[in-house]
Protein backbone atom coordinates (compact mmCIF):
# COMPACT_ATOMS: atom_id res chain seq x y z
CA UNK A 1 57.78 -3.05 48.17
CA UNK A 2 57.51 -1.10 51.05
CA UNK A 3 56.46 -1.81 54.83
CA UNK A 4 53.72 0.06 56.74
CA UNK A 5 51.98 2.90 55.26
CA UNK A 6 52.15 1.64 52.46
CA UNK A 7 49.50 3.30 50.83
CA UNK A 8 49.47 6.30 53.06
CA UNK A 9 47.99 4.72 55.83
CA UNK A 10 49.03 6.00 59.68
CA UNK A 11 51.19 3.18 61.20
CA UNK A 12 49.44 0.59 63.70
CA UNK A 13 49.95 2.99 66.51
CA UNK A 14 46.78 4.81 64.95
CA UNK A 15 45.17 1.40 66.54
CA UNK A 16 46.91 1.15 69.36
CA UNK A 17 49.04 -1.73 68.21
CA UNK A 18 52.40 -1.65 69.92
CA UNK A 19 56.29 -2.32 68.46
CA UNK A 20 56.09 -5.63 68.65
CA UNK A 21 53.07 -6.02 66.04
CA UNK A 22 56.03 -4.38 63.55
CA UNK A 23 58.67 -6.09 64.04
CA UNK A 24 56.48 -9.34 63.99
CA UNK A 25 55.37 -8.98 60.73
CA UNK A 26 55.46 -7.43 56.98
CA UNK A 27 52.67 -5.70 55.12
CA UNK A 28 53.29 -5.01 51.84
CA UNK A 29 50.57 -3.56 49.16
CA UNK A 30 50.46 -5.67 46.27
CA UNK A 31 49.09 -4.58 42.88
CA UNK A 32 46.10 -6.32 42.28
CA UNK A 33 44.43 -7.69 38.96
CA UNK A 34 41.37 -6.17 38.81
CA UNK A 35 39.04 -6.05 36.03
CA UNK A 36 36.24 -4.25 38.07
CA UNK A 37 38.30 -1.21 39.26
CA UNK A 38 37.74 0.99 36.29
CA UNK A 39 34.05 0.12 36.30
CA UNK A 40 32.91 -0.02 39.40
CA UNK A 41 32.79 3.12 40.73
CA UNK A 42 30.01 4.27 38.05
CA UNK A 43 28.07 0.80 38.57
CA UNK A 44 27.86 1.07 42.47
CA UNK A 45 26.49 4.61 41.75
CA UNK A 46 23.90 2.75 40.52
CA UNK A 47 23.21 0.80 43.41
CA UNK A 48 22.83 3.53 45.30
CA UNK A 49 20.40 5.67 42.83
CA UNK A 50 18.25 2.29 43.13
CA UNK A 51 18.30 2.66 47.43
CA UNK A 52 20.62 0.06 47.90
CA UNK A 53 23.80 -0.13 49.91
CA UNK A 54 26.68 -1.48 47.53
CA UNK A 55 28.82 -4.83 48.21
CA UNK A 56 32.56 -3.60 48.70
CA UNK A 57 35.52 -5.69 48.26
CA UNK A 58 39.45 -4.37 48.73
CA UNK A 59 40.72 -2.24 46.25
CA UNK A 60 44.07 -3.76 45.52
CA UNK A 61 45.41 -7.05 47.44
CA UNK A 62 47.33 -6.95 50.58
CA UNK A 63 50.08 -9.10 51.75
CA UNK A 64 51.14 -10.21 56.06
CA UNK A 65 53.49 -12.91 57.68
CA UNK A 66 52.56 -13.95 60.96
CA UNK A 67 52.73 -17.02 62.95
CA UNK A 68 49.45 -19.53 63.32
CA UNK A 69 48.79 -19.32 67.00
CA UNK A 70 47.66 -23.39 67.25
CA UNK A 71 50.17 -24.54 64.54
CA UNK A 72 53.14 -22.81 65.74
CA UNK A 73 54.05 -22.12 61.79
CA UNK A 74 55.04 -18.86 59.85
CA UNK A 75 51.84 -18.36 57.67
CA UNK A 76 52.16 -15.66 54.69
CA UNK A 77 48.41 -14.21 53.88
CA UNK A 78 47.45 -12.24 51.23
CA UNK A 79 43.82 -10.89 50.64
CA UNK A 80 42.16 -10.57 47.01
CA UNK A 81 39.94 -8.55 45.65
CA UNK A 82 36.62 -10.42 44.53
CA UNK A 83 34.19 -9.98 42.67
CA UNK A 84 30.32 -9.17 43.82
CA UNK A 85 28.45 -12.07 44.49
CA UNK A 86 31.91 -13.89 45.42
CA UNK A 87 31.62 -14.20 49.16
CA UNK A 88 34.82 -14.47 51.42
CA UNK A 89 36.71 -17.83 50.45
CA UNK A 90 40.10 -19.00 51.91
CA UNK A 91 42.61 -20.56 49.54
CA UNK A 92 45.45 -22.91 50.99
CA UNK A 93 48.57 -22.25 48.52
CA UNK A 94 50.38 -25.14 49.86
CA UNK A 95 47.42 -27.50 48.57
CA UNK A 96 47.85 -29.00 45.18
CA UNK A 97 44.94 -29.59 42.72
CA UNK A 98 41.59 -28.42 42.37
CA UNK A 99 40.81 -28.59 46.16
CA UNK A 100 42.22 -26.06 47.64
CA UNK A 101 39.32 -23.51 48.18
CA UNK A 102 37.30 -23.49 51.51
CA UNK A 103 34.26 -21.28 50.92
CA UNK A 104 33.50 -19.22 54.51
CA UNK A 105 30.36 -20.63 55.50
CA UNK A 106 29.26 -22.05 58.67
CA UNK A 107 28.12 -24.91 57.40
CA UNK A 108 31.91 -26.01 56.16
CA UNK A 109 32.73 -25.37 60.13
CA UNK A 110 34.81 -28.76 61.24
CA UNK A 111 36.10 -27.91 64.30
CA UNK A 112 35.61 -25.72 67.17
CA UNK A 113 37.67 -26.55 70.15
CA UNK A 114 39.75 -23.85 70.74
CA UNK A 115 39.19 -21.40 67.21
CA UNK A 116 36.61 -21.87 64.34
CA UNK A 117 38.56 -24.46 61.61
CA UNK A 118 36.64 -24.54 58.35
CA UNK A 119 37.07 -27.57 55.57
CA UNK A 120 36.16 -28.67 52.39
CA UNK A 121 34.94 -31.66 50.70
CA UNK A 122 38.19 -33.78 50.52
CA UNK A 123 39.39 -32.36 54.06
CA UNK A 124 41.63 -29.31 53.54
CA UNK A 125 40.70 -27.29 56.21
CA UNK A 126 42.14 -23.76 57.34
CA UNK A 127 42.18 -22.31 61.35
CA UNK A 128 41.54 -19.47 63.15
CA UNK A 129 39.13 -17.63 60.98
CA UNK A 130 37.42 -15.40 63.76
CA UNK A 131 39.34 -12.72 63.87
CA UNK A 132 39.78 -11.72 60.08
CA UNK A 133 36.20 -12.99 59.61
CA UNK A 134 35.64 -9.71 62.47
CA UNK A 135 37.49 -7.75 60.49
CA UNK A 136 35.23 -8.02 57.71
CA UNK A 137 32.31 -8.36 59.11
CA UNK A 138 33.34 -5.00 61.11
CA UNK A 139 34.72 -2.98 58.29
CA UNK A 140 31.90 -4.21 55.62
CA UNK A 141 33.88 -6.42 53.02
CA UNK A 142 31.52 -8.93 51.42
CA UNK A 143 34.25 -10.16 48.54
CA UNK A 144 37.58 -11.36 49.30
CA UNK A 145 40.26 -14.23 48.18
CA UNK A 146 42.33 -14.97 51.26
CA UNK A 147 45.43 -17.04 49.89
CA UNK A 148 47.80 -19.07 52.53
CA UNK A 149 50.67 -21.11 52.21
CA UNK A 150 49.57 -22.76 55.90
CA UNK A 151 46.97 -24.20 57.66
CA UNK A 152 46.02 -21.42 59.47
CA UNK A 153 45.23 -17.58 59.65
CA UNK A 154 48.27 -15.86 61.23
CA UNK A 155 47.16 -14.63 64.97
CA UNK A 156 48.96 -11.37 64.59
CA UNK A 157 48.77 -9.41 68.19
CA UNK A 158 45.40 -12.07 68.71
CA UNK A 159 42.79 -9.65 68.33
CA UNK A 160 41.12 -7.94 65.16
CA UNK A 161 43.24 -4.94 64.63
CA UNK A 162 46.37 -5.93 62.48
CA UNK A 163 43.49 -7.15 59.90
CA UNK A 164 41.59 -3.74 60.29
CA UNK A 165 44.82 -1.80 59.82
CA UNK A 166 45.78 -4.15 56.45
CA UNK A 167 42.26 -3.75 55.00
CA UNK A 168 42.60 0.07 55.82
CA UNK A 169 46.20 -0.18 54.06
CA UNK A 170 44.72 -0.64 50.32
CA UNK A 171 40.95 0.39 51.00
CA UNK A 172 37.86 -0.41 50.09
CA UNK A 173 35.95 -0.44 46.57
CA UNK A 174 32.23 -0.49 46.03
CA UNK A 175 30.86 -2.69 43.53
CA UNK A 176 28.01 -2.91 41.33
CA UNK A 177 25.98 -5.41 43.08
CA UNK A 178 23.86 -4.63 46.55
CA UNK A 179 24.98 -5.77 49.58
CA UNK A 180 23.18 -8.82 50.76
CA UNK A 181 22.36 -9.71 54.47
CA UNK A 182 20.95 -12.71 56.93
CA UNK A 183 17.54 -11.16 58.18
CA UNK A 184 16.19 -12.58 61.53
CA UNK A 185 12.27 -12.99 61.48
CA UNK A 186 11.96 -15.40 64.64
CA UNK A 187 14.04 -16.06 67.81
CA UNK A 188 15.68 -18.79 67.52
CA UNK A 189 17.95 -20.61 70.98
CA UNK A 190 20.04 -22.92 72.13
CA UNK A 191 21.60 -24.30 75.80
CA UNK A 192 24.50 -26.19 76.78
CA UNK A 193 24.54 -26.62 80.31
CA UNK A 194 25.11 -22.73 81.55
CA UNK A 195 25.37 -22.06 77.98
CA UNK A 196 23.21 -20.06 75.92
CA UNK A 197 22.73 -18.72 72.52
CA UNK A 198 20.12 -16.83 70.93
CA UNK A 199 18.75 -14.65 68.24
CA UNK A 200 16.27 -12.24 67.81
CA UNK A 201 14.40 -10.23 64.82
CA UNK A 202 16.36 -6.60 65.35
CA UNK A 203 16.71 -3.14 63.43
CA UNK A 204 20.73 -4.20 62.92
CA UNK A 205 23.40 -6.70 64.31
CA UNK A 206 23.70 -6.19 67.96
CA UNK A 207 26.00 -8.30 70.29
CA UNK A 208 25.18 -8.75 73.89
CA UNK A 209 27.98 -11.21 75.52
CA UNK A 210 27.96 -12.35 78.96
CA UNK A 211 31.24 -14.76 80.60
CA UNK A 212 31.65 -15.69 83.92
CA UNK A 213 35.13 -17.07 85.33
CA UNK A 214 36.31 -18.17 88.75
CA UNK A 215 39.17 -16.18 88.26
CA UNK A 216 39.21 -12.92 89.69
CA UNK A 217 41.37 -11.03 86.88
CA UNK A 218 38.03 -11.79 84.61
CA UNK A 219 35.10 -12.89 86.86
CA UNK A 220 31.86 -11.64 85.39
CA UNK A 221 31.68 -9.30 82.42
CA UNK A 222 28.67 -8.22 80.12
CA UNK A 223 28.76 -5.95 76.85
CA UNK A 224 26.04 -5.12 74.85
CA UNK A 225 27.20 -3.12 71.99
CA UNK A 226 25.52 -2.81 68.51
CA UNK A 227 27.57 -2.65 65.17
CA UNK A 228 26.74 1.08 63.99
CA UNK A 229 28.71 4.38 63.92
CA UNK A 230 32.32 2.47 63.41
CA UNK A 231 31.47 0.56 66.79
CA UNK A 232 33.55 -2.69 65.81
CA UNK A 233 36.49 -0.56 64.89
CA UNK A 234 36.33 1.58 68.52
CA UNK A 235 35.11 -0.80 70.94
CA UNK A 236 35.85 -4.46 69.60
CA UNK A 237 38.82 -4.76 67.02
CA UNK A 238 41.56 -4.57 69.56
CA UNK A 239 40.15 -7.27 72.18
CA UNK A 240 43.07 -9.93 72.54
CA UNK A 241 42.19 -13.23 72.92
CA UNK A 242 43.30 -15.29 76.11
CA UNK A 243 43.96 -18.07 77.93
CA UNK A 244 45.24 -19.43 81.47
CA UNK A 245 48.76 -20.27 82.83
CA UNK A 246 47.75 -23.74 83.46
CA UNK A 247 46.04 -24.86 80.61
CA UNK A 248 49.63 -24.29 78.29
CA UNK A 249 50.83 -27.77 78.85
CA UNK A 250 47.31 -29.63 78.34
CA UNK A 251 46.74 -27.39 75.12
CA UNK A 252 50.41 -28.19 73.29
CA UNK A 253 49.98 -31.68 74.16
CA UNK A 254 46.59 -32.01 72.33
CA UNK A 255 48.81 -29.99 69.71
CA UNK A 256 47.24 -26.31 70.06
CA UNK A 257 48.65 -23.11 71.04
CA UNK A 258 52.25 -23.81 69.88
CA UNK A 259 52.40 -20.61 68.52
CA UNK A 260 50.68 -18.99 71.63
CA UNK A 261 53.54 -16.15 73.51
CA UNK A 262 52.21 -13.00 75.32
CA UNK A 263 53.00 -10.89 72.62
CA UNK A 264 49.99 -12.78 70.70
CA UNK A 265 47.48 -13.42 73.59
CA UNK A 266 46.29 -12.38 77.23
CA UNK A 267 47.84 -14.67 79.66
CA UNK A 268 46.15 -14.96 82.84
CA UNK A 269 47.54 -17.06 85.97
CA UNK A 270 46.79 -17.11 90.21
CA UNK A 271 43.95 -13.98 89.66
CA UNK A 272 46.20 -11.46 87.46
CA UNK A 273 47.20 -11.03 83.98
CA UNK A 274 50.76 -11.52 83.20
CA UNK A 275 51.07 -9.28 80.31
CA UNK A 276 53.38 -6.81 81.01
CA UNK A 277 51.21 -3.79 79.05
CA UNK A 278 47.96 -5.21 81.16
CA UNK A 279 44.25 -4.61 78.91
CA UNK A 280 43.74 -2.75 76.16
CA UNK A 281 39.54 -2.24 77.62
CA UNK A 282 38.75 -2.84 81.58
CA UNK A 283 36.76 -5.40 80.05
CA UNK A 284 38.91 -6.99 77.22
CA UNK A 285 37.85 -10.12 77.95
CA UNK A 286 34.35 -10.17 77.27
CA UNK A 287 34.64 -7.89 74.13
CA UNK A 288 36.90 -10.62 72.89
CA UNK A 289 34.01 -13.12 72.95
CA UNK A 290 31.93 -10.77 71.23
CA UNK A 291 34.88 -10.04 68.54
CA UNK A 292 34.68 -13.97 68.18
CA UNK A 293 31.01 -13.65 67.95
CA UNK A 294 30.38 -10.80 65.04
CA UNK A 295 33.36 -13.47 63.38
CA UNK A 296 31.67 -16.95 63.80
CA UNK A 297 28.07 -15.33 62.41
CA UNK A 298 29.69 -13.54 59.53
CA UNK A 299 30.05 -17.51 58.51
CA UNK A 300 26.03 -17.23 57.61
CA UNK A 301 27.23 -15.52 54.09
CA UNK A 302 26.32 -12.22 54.91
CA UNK A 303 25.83 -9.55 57.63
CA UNK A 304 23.30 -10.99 60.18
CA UNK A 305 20.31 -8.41 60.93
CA UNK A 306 19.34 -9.66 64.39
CA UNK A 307 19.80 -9.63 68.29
CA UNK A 308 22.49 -11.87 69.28
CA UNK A 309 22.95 -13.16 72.76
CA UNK A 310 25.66 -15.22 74.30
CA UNK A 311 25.68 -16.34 78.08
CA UNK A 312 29.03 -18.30 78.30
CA UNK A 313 28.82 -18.83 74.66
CA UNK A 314 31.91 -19.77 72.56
CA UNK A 315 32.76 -21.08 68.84
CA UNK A 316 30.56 -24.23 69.15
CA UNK A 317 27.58 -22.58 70.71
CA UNK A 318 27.66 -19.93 68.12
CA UNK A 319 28.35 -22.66 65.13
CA UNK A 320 25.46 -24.81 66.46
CA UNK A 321 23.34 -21.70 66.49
CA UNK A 322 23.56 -20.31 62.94
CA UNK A 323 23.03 -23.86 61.53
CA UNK A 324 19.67 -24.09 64.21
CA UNK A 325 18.39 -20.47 62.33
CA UNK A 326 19.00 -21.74 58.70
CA UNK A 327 17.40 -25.14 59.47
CA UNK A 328 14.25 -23.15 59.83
CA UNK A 329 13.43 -21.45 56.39
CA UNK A 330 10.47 -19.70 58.29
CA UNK A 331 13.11 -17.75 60.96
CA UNK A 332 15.73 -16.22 58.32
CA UNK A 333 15.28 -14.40 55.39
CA UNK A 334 17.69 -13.02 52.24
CA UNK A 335 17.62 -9.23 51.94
CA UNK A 336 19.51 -6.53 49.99
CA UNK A 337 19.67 -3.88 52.60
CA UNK A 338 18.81 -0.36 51.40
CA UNK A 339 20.25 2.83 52.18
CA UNK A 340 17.18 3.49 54.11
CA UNK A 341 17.45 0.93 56.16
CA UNK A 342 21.10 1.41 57.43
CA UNK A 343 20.61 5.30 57.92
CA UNK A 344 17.87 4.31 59.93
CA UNK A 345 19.84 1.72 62.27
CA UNK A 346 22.70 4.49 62.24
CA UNK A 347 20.15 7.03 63.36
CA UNK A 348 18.32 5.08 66.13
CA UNK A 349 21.87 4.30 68.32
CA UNK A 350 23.58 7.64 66.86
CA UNK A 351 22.09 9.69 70.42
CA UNK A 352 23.52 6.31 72.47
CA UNK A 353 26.87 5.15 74.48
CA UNK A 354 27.35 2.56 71.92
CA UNK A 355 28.02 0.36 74.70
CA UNK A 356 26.54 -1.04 77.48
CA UNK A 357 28.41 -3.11 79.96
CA UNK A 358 26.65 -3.87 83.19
């Protein structure tokens, strides 16, 4: 076994992940058992002849250790291959019996105080999801096995990019099945208070975040960004997430963020951020929120096609807005999106920014 670059990938600088993502944790390529590798490459040709954009899965599995940022505990992670049609599911190792498979949907969501927690049927649940659902989401996996021996996904560097630079580790394979997305055909909204949450019919996913915080290391941000031309892997995938001085105490009493440090997290306290490396973006913050965003509606089963927009918006809002779409059968249709269609999307932001922050 060997440690980064394992499979000729550039180290996690190429992300601009620092030293202490190494030394934190171990990625090791793992041979994977297969049976579609030899086949697929000629059957997702097919796809394609027929105009259709091809599910993708990894193309061998890939193994981290990191710590669970609400737990506190060391969590090893290793993500599967899967087969088309498979979906992402999360597997707790440390479960005994049948039971141990949570199926990434947002309708197994169970909690969303502080991260999205997903569960089964007899209560096994599994933490912290966002960020690795991002990662696919962002990088295009439909099919994946995610195996832990813990209650919750490892927080890594608490952003995206450690998951974007294992996936990039082993690769990607096509498969012989077309890729299948969540089409929006009617706005559908929600409020909470200063809360809001919305989607809208669109030509691809687009994320337009908006937060608003008394303190003046964050204050108010917006970001409108949509997910074409490798935008989640530029823009979003190395937004941290973050928290505040004085809610430490109050969170590790209610037992979450034991496993919280600066190495894993923004810390901000009295108007300034105490990290010592400061942001990654001027505007880390709110791209976090829309990091957590593209991860919480990746829970619908498939890439949503639509206009999202989030004013203050977190993992409830978000949650309680992708089970408002689906409870309408006329706003939300099942597609297999076409190679037309995605050129097309590609096309129509290709002469933009990419991003638009006001």
């Amino acid at each position: 076994m060997r440690a980064f670059g394992a499979t000729g990938t550039e180290p996690p600088k190429a992300l601009g992940l620092s030293g202490k993502f190494a030394r934190a944790v171990t990625v090791f390529a793992v041979p994977a058992t297969h049976p579609l590798s030899e086949r697929a490459p000629a059957e997702s040709a097919a796809v394609r002849r027929q105009g259709f954009v091809p599910q993708q899965t990894l193309a061998s599995a890939v193994e981290c250790v990191g710590v669970g940022l609400h737990s506190g505990m060391s969590v090893t992670m290793t993500i599967h291959p899967a087969g088309p049609d498979h979906g992402i599911v999360f597997r707790r190792l440390d479960v005994e019996g049948d039971a141990r498979d949570i199926p990434a949907r947002f309708d197994r969501v169970v909690d969303t105080r502080m991260c999205t927690v997903l569960g089964n049927q007899v209560g096994v649940t599994v933490g912290t999801v966002e960020h690795l659902m991002a990662a696919f989401a962002g990088l295009g996996v439909d099919n994946a096995r995610v195996d832990l021996d813990g209650p919750e996904v490892p927080i890594m560097d608490g952003s995206s990019a450690p998951f974007v630079f294992l996936i990039e580790c082993t690769g990607l394979e096509e498969q012989a099945a077309p890729r299948r997305v969540v089409r929006v055909l009617k706005e559908v909204s929600l409020a909470d208070g200063p809360a809001t949450a919305s989607l809208a019919p669109g030509r691809c996913l687009t994320l337009d975040c908006e937060i608003d915080f008394t303190s003046a290391a964050i204050a108010r941000q917006a970001l409108a960004l949509p997910l074409v031309n490798g935008a989640f892997r530029k823009e979003l995938s190395r937004a941290r997430t973050f928290g505040f001085l004085e809610d430490v105490e109050k969170l590790r009493a209610a037992g979450l963020a034991r496993g919280g440090s600066l190495e894993n997290a923004i810390v901000v306290d009295a108007g300034r951020v105490l990290n010592e490396e400061g942001l990654r973006y001027e505007d880390e913050f709110v791209r976090h929120k829309a990091l957590d965003a593209l991860g919480d509606l990746y829970l619908a089963g498939g890439m949503v096609i639509g206009a999202f927009r989030g004013v203050r918006s977190g993992h409830g809002a978000n949650n309680r807005l992708l089970r408002a779409l689906f409870a309408d059968p006329s706003a939300w249709r099942i597609d297999d999106l076409t190679i037309a269609e995605s050129e097309a999307a590609e096309r129509d932001f290709h002469a933009r920014p990419g991003l638009a922050a006001e």
